[in-house]
C-alpha atoms as a PDB file:
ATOM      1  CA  UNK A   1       0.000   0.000   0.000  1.00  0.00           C
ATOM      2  CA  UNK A   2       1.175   3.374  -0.851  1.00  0.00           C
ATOM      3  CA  UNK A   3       0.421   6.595   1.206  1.00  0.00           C
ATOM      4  CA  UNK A   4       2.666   9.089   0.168  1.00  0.00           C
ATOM      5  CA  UNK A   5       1.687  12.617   0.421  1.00  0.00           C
ATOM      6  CA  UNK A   6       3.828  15.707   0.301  1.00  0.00           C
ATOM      7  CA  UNK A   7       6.441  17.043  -2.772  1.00  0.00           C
ATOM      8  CA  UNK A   8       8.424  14.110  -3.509  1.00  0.00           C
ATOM      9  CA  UNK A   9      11.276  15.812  -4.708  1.00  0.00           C
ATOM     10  CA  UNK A  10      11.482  17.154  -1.069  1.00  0.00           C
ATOM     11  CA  UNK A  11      14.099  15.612   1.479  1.00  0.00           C
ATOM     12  CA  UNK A  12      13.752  13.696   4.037  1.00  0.00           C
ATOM     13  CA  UNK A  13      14.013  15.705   7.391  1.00  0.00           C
ATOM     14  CA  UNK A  14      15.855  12.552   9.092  1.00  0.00           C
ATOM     15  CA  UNK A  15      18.705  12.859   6.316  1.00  0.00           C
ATOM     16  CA  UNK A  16      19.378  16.556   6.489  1.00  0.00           C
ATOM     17  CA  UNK A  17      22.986  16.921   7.736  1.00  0.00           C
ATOM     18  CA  UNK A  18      23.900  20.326   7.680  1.00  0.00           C
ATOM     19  CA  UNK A  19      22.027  21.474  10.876  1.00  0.00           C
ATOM     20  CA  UNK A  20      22.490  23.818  13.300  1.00  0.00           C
ATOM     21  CA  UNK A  21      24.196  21.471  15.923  1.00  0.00           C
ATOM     22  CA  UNK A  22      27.107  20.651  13.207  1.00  0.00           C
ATOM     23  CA  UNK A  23      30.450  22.920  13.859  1.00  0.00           C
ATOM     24  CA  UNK A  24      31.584  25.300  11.662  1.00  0.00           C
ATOM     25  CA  UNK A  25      34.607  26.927  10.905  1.00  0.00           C
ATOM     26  CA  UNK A  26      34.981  30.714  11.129  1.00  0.00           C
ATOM     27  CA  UNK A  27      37.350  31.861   8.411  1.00  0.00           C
ATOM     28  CA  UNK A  28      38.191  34.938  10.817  1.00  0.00           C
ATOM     29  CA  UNK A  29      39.034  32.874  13.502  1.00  0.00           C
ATOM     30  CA  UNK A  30      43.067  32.898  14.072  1.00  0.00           C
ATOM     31  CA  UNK A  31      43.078  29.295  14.249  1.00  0.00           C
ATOM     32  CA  UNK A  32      41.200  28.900  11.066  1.00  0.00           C
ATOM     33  CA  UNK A  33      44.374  27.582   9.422  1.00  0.00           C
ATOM     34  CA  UNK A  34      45.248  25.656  11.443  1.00  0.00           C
ATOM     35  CA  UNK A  35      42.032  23.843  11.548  1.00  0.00           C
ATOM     36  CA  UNK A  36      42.288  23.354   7.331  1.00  0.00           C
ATOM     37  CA  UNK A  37      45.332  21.812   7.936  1.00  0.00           C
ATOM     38  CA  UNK A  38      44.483  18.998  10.894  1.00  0.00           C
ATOM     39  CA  UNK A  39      41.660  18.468   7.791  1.00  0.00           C
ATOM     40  CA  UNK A  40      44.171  17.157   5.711  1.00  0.00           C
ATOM     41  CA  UNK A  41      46.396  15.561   7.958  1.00  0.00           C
ATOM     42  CA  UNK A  42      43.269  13.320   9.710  1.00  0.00           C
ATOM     43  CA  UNK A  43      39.790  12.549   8.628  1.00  0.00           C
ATOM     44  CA  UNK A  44      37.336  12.979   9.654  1.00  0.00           C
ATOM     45  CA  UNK A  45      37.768  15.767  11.951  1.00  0.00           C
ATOM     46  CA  UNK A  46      34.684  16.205  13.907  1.00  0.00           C
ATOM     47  CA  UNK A  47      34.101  14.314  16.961  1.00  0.00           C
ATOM     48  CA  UNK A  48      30.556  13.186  15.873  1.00  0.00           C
ATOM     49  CA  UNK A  49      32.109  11.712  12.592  1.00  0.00           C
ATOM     50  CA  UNK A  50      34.758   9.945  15.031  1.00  0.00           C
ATOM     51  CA  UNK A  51      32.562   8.715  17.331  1.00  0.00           C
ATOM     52  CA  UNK A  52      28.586   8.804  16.564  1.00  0.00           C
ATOM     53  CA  UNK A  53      28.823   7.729  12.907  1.00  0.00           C
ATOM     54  CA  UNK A  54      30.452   4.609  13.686  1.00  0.00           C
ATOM     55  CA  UNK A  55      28.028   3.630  15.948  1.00  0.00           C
ATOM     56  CA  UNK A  56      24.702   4.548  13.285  1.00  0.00           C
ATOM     57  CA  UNK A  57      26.339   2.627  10.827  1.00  0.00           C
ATOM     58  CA  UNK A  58      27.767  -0.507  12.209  1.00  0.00           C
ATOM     59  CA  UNK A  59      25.193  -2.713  12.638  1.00  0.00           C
ATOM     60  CA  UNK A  60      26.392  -6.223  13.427  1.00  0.00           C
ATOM     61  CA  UNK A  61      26.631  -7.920   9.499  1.00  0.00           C
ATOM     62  CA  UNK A  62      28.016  -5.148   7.861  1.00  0.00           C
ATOM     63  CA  UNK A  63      30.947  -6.149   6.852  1.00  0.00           C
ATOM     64  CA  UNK A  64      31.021  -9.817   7.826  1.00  0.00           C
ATOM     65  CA  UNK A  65      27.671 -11.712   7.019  1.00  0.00           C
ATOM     66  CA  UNK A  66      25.896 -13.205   9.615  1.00  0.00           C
ATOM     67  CA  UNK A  67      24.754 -16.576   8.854  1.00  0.00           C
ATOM     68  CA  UNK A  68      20.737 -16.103   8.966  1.00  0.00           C
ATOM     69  CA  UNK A  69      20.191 -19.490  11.130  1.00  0.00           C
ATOM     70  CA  UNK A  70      21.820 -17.943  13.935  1.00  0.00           C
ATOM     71  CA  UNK A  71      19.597 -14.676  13.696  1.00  0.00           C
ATOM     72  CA  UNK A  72      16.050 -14.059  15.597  1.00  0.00           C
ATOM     73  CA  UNK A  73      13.039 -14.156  13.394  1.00  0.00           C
ATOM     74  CA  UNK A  74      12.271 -10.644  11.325  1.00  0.00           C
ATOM     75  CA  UNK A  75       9.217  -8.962  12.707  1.00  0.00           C
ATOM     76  CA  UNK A  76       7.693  -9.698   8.930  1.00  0.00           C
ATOM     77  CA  UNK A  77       8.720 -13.504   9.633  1.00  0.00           C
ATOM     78  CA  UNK A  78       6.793 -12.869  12.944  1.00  0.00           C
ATOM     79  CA  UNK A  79       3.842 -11.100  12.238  1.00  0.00           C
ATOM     80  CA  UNK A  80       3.271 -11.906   8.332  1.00  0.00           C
ATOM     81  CA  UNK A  81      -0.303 -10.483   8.518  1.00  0.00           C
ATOM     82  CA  UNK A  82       1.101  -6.762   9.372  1.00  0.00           C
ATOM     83  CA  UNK A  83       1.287  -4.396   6.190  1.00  0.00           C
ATOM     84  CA  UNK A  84       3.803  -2.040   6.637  1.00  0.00           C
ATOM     85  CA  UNK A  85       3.872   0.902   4.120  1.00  0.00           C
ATOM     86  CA  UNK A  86       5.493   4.684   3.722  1.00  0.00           C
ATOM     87  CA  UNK A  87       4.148   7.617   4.820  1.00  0.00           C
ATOM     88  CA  UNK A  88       5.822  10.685   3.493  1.00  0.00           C
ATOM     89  CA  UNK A  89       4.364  13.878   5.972  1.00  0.00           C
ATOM     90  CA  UNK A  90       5.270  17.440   4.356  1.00  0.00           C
ATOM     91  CA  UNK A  91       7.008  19.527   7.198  1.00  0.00           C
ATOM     92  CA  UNK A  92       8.620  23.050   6.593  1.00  0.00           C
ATOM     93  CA  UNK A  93      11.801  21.364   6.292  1.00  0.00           C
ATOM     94  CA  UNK A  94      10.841  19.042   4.207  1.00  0.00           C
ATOM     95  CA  UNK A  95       9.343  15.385   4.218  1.00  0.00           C
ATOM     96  CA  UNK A  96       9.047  13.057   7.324  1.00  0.00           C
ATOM     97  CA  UNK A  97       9.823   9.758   6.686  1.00  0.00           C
ATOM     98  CA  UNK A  98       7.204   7.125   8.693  1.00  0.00           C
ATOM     99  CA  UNK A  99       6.348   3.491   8.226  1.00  0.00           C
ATOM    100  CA  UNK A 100       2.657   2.268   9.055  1.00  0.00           C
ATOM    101  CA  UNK A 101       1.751  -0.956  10.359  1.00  0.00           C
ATOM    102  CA  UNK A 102      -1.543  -1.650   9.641  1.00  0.00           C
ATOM    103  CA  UNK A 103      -3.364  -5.270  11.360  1.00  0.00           C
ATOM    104  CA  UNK A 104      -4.819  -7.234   8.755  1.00  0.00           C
ATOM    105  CA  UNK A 105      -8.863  -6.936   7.263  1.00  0.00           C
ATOM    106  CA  UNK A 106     -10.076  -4.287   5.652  1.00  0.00           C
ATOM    107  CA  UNK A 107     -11.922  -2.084   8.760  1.00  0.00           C
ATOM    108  CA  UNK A 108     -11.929   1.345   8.584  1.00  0.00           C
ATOM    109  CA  UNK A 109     -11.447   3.947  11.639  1.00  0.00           C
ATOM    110  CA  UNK A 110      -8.677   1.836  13.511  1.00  0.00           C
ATOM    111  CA  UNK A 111      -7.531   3.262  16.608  1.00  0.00           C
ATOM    112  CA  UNK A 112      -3.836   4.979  15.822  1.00  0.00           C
ATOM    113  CA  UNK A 113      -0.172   4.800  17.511  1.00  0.00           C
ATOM    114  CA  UNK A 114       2.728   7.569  16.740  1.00  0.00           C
ATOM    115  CA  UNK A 115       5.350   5.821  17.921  1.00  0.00           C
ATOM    116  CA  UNK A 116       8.846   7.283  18.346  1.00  0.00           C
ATOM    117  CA  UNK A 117      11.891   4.745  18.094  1.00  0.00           C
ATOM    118  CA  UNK A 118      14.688   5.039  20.720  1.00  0.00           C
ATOM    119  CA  UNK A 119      17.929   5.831  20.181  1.00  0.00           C
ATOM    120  CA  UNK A 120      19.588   8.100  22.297  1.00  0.00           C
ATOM    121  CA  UNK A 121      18.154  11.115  20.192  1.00  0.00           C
ATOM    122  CA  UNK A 122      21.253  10.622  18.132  1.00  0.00           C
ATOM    123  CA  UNK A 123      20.459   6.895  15.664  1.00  0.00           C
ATOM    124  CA  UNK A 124      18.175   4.927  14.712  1.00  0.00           C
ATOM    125  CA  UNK A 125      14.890   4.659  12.237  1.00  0.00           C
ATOM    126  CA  UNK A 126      11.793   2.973  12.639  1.00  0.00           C
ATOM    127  CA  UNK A 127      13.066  -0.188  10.728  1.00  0.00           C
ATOM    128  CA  UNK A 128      15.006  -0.713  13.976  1.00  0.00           C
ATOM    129  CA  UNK A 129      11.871  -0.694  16.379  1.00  0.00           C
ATOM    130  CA  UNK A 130       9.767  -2.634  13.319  1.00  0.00           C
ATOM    131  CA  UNK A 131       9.157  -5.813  15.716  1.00  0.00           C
ATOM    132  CA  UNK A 132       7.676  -3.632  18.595  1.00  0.00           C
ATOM    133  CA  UNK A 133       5.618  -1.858  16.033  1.00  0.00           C
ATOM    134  CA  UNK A 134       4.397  -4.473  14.294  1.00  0.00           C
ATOM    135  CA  UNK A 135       3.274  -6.285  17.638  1.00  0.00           C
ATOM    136  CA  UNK A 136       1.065  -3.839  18.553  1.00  0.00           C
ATOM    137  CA  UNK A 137      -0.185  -3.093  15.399  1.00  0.00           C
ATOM    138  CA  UNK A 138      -1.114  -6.974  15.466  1.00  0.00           C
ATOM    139  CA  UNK A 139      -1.963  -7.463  19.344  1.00  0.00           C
ATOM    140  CA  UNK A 140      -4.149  -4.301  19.711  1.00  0.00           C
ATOM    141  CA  UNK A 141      -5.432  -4.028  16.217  1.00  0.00           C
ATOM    142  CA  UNK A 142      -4.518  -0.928  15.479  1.00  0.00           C
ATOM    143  CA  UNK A 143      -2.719   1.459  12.782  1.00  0.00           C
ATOM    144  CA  UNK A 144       1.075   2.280  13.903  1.00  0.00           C
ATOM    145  CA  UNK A 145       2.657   5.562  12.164  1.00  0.00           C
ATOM    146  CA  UNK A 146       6.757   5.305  13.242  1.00  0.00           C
ATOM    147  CA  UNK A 147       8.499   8.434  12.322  1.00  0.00           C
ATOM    148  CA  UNK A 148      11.522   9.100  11.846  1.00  0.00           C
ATOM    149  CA  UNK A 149      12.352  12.298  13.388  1.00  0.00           C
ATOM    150  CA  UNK A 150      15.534  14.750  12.772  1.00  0.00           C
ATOM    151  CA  UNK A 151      18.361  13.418  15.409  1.00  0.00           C
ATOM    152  CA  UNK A 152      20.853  15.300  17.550  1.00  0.00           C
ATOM    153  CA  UNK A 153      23.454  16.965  17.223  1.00  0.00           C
ATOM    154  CA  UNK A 154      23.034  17.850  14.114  1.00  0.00           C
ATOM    155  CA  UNK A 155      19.769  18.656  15.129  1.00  0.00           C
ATOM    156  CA  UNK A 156      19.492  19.836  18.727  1.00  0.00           C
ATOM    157  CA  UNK A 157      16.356  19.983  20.770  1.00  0.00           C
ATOM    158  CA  UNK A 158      13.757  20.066  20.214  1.00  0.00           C
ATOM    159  CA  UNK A 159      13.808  19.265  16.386  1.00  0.00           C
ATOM    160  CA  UNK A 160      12.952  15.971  17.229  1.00  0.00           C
ATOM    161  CA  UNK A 161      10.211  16.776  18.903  1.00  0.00           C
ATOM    162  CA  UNK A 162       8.980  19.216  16.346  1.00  0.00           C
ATOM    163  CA  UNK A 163       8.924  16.642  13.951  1.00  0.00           C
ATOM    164  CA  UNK A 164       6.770  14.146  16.044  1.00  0.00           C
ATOM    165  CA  UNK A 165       4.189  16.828  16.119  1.00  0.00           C
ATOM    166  CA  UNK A 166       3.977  17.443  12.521  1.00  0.00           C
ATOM    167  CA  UNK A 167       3.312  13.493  12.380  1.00  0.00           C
ATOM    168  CA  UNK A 168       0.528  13.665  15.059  1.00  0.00           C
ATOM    169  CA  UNK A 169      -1.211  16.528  13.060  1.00  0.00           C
ATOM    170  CA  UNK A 170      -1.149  15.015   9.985  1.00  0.00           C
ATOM    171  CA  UNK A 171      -2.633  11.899  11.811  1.00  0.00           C
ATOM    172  CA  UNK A 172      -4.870  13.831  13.454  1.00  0.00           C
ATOM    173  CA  UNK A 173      -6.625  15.480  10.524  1.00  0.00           C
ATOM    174  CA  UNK A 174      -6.279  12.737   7.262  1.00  0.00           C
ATOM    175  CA  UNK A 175      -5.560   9.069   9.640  1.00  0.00           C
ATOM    176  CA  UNK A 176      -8.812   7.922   7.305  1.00  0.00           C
ATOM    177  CA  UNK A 177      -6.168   8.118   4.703  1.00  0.00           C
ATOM    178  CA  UNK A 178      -4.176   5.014   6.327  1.00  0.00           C
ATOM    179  CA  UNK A 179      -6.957   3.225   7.879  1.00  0.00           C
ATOM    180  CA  UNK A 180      -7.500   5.283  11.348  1.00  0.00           C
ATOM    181  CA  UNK A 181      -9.293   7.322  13.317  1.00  0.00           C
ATOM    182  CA  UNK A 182      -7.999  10.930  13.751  1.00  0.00           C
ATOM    183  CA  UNK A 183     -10.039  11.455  17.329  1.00  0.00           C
ATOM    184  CA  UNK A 184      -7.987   7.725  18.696  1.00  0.00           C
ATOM    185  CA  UNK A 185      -4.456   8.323  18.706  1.00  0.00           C
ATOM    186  CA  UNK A 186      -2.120   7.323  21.562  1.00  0.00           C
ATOM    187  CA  UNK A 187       1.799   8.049  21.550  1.00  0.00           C
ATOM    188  CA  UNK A 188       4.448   5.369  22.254  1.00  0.00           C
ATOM    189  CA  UNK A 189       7.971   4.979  22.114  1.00  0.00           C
ATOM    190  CA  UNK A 190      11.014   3.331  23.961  1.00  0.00           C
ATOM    191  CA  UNK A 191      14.246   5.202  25.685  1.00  0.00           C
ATOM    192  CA  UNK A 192      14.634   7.782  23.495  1.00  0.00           C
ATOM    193  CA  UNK A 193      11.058   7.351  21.907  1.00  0.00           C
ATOM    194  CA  UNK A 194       9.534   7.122  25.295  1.00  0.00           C
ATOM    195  CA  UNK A 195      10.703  10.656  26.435  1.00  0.00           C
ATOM    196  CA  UNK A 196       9.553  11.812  22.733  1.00  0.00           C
ATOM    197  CA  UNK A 197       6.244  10.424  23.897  1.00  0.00           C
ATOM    198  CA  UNK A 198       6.043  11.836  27.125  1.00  0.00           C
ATOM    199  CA  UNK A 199       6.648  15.300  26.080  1.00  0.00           C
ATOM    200  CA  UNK A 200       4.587  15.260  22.913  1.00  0.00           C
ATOM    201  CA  UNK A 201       1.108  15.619  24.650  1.00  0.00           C
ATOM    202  CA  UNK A 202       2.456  18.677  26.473  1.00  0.00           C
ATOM    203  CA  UNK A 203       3.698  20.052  23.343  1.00  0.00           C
ATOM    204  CA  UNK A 204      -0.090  19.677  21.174  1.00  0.00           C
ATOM    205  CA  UNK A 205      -1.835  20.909  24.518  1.00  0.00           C
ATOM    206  CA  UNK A 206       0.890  24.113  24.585  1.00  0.00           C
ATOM    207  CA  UNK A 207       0.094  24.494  21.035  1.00  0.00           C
ATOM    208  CA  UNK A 208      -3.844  24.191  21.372  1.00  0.00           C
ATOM    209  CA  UNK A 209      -3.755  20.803  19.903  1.00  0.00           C
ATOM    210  CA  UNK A 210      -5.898  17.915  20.425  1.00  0.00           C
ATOM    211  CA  UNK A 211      -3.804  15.828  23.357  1.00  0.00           C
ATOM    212  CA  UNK A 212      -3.875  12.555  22.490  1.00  0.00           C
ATOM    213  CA  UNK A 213      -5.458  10.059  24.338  1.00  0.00           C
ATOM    214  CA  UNK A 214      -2.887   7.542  26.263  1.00  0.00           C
ATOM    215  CA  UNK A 215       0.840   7.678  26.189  1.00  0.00           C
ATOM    216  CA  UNK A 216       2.646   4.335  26.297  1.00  0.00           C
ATOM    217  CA  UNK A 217       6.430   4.736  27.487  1.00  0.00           C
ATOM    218  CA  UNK A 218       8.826   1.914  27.395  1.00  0.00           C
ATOM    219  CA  UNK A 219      12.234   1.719  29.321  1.00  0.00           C
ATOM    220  CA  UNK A 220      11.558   5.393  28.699  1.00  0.00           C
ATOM    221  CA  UNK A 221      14.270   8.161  29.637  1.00  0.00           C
ATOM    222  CA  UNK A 222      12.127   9.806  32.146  1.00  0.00           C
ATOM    223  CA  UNK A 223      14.283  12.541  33.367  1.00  0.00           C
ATOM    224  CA  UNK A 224      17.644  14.428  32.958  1.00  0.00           C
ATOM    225  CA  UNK A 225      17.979  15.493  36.596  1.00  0.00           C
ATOM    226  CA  UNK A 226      17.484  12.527  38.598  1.00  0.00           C
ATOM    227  CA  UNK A 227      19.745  12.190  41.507  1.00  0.00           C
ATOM    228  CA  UNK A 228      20.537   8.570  39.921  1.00  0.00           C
ATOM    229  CA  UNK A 229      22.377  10.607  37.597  1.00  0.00           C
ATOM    230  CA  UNK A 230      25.466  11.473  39.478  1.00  0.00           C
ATOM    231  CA  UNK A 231      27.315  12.608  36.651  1.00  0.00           C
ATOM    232  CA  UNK A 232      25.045  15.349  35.638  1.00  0.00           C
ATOM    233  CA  UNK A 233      26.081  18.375  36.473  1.00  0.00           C
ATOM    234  CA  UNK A 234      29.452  17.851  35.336  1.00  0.00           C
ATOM    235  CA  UNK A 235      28.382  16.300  31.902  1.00  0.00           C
ATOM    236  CA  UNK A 236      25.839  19.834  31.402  1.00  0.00           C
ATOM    237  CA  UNK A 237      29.178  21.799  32.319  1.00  0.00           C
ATOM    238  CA  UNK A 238      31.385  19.611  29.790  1.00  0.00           C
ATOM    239  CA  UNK A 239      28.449  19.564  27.246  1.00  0.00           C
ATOM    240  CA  UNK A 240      27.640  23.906  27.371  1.00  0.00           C
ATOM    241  CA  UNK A 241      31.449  24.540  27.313  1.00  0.00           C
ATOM    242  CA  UNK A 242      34.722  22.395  26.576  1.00  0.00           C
ATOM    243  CA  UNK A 243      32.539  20.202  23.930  1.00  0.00           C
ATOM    244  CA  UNK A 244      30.968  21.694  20.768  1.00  0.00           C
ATOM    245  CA  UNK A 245      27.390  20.419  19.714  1.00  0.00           C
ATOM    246  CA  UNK A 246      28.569  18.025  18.050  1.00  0.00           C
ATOM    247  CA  UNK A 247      30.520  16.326  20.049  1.00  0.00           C
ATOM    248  CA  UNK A 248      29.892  12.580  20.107  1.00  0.00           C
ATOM    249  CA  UNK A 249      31.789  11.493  23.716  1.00  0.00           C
ATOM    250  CA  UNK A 250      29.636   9.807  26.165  1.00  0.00           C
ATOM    251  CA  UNK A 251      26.091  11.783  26.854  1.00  0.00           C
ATOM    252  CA  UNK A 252      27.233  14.774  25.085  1.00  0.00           C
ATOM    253  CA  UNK A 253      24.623  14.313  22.117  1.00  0.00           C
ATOM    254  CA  UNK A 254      21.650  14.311  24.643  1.00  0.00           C
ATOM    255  CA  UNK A 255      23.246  17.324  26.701  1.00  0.00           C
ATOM    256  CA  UNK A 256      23.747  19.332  23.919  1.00  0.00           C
ATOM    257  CA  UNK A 257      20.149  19.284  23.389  1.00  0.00           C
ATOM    258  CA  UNK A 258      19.703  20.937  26.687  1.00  0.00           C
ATOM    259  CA  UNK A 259      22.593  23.869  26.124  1.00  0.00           C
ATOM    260  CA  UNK A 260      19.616  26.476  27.432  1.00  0.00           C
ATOM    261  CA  UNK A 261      20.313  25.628  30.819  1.00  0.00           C
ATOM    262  CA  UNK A 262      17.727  23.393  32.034  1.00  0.00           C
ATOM    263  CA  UNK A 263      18.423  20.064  31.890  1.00  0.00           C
ATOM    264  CA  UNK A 264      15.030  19.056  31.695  1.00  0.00           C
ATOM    265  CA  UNK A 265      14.195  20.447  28.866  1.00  0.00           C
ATOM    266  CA  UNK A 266      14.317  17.253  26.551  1.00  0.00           C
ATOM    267  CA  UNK A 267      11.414  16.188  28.057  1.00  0.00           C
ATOM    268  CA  UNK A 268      10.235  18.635  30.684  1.00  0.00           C
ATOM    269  CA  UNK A 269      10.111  16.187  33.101  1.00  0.00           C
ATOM    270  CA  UNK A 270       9.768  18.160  35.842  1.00  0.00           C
ATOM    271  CA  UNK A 271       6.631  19.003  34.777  1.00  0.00           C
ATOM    272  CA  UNK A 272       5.122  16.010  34.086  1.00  0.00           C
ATOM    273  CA  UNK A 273       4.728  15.469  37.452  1.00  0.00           C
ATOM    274  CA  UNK A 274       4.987  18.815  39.366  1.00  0.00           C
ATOM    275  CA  UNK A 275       3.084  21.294  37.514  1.00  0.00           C
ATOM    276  CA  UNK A 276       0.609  20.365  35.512  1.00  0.00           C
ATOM    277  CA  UNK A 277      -3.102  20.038  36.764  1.00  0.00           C
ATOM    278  CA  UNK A 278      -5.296  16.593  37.426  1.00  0.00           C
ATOM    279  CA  UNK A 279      -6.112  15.138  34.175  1.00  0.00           C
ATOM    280  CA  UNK A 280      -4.901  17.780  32.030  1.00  0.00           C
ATOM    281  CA  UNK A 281      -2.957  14.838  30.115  1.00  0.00           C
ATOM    282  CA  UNK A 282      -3.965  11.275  28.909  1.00  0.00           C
ATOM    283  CA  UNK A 283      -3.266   8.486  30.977  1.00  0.00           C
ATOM    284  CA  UNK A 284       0.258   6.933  30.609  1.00  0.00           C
ATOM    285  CA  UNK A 285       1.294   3.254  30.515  1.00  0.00           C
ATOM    286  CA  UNK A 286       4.622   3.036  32.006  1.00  0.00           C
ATOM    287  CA  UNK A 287       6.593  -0.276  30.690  1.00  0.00           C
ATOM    288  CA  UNK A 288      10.341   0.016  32.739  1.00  0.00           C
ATOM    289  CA  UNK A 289      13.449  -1.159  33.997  1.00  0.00           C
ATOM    290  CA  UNK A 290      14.570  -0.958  37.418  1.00  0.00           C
ATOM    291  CA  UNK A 291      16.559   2.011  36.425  1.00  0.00           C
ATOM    292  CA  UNK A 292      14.167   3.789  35.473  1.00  0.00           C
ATOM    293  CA  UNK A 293      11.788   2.605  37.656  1.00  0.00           C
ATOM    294  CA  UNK A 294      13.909   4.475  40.294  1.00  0.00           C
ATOM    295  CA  UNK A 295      14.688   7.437  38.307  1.00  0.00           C
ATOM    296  CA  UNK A 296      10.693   8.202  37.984  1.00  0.00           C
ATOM    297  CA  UNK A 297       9.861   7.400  41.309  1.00  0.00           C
ATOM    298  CA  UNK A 298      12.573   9.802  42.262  1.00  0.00           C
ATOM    299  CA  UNK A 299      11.543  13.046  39.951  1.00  0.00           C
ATOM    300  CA  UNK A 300       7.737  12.177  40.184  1.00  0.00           C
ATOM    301  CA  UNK A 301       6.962  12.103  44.425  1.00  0.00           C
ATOM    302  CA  UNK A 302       3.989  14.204  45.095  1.00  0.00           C
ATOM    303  CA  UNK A 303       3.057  15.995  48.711  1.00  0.00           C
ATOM    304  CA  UNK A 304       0.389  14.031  50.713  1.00  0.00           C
END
């Protein structure tokens, strides 16, 4: 099934590399030169190309073949009955990328998931997340939209976010087009994908949206200021001053979405459970490890 929509001679937001987390060189900076010449003495250059791009693009199998006995079952080997098809959403920046999972039959009005994959806000696509997708699509008989949102650094915060919302609208006003119901929509997502999905439903209501209905947050990354996170404060100081944006040492590509200052701001945790009034939000399913199990607990404590 084809649902494509939007220019096709657009890009894809995901694929956009030149944003404004990448580092640039200022010809009147002093050190300019010397910075051309480390370019030809070493590539690559940038930290992120040393150290995130390795990690997006070696996926076990890539250079030595796996023999395909000694792999897990696809999620199309698992759930054969699952149609999965593109979704191209326009955005101002271009097209979204999404794959929908549709349950088998031919009923119309389907209750709808935007899920967000995990990731680390810096990899990943929804091909990656395609068995947890296509389970739910097939276990709750619903339509699944994955997107693939813009990832950091290139992109900081809250790009990603921005992008998820685009998806939700365009669910919300033509999911007939795919099967759904535009009024039924819940968010989902794991690690990553799971703070996407807490936040988003703050981010419609702040932008008089229709909220969707239910959140459902595995192993989600609840919070950026948890006291389980002893290494914080000193990874916001290393991330807002000895490391550029695009840094790719450990954490840095999550802190550097948060260079304004608040560490929450990812997912403006604190808010989810300080500020915001009784059942101003959907209800929220909370699937999580012990970690994070602690980390929520933690950030989340109301007064008696």
């Amino acid at each position: 099934m084809s649902a494509n929509v939007g220019e096709e001679t657009s890009p894809f937001v995901d694929q956009l590399a030149d944003g404004p987390g990448v580092s640039r060189i200022d010809p009147s900076d002093p050190a300019a030169p010397m910075y051309r010449l480390l370019a030809l003495m070493r590539s690559p250059v940038a930290l992120r190309d040393l150290m995130i791009q390795p990690v997006r693009t070696g996926y076990i199998g890539q250079e030595k073949p796996i023999d395909p006995a000694l792999l897990p079952k696809s999620a199309a080997e698992l759930y054969p009955d699952i149609r999965v098809s593109e979704l191209d959403v326009p955005a101002p920046l271009g097209r979204i990328r999404c794959q929908v999972f549709s349950p088998p039959g031919v009923a119309a009005g389907r209750s709808m998931m935007l899920y967000a994959h995990g990731g680390g806000f810096t990899l990943g696509q929804s091909e990656d997340t395609a068995y947890i997708t296509s389970r739910i699509a097939s276990e709750n008989g619903m339509v699944v939209v994955s997107a693939n949102y813009r990832l950091a650094p290139e992109w900081p915060f809250p790009a990603c976010l921005d992008d998820c919302l685009e998806v939700l609208q365009w669910m919300q006003k033509n999911g007939a087009t795919v099967g759904g119901d535009g009024a039924r929509i819940a968010v989902g997502g794991d690690s990553a994908g799971g703070n996407i999905a807490a936040a988003l439903p703050l981010k419609a209501r702040d932008a008089g949206l229709p909220v969707p209905q239910a959140a459902v947050l595995l192993a989600p990354i609840p919070t950026f200021s948890s006291s389980n996170m002893n290494r914080s404060n000193a990874l916001r100081r290393s991330a807002s001053s000895t490391m550029p944006p695009s840094s790719g040492s450990f954490a840095a590509p999550i802190w550097s979405m948060a260079r304004t200052g608040d560490i929450r701001t990812p997912a403006r945790s604190g808010q989810i459970c300080a500020d915001i009034p009784p059942r101003s939000l959907p209800p929220a399913r909370l699937i999580r490890s012990s970690t994070t199990t602690t980390a929520l607990r933690r950030s989340c404590v109301r007064p008696a």
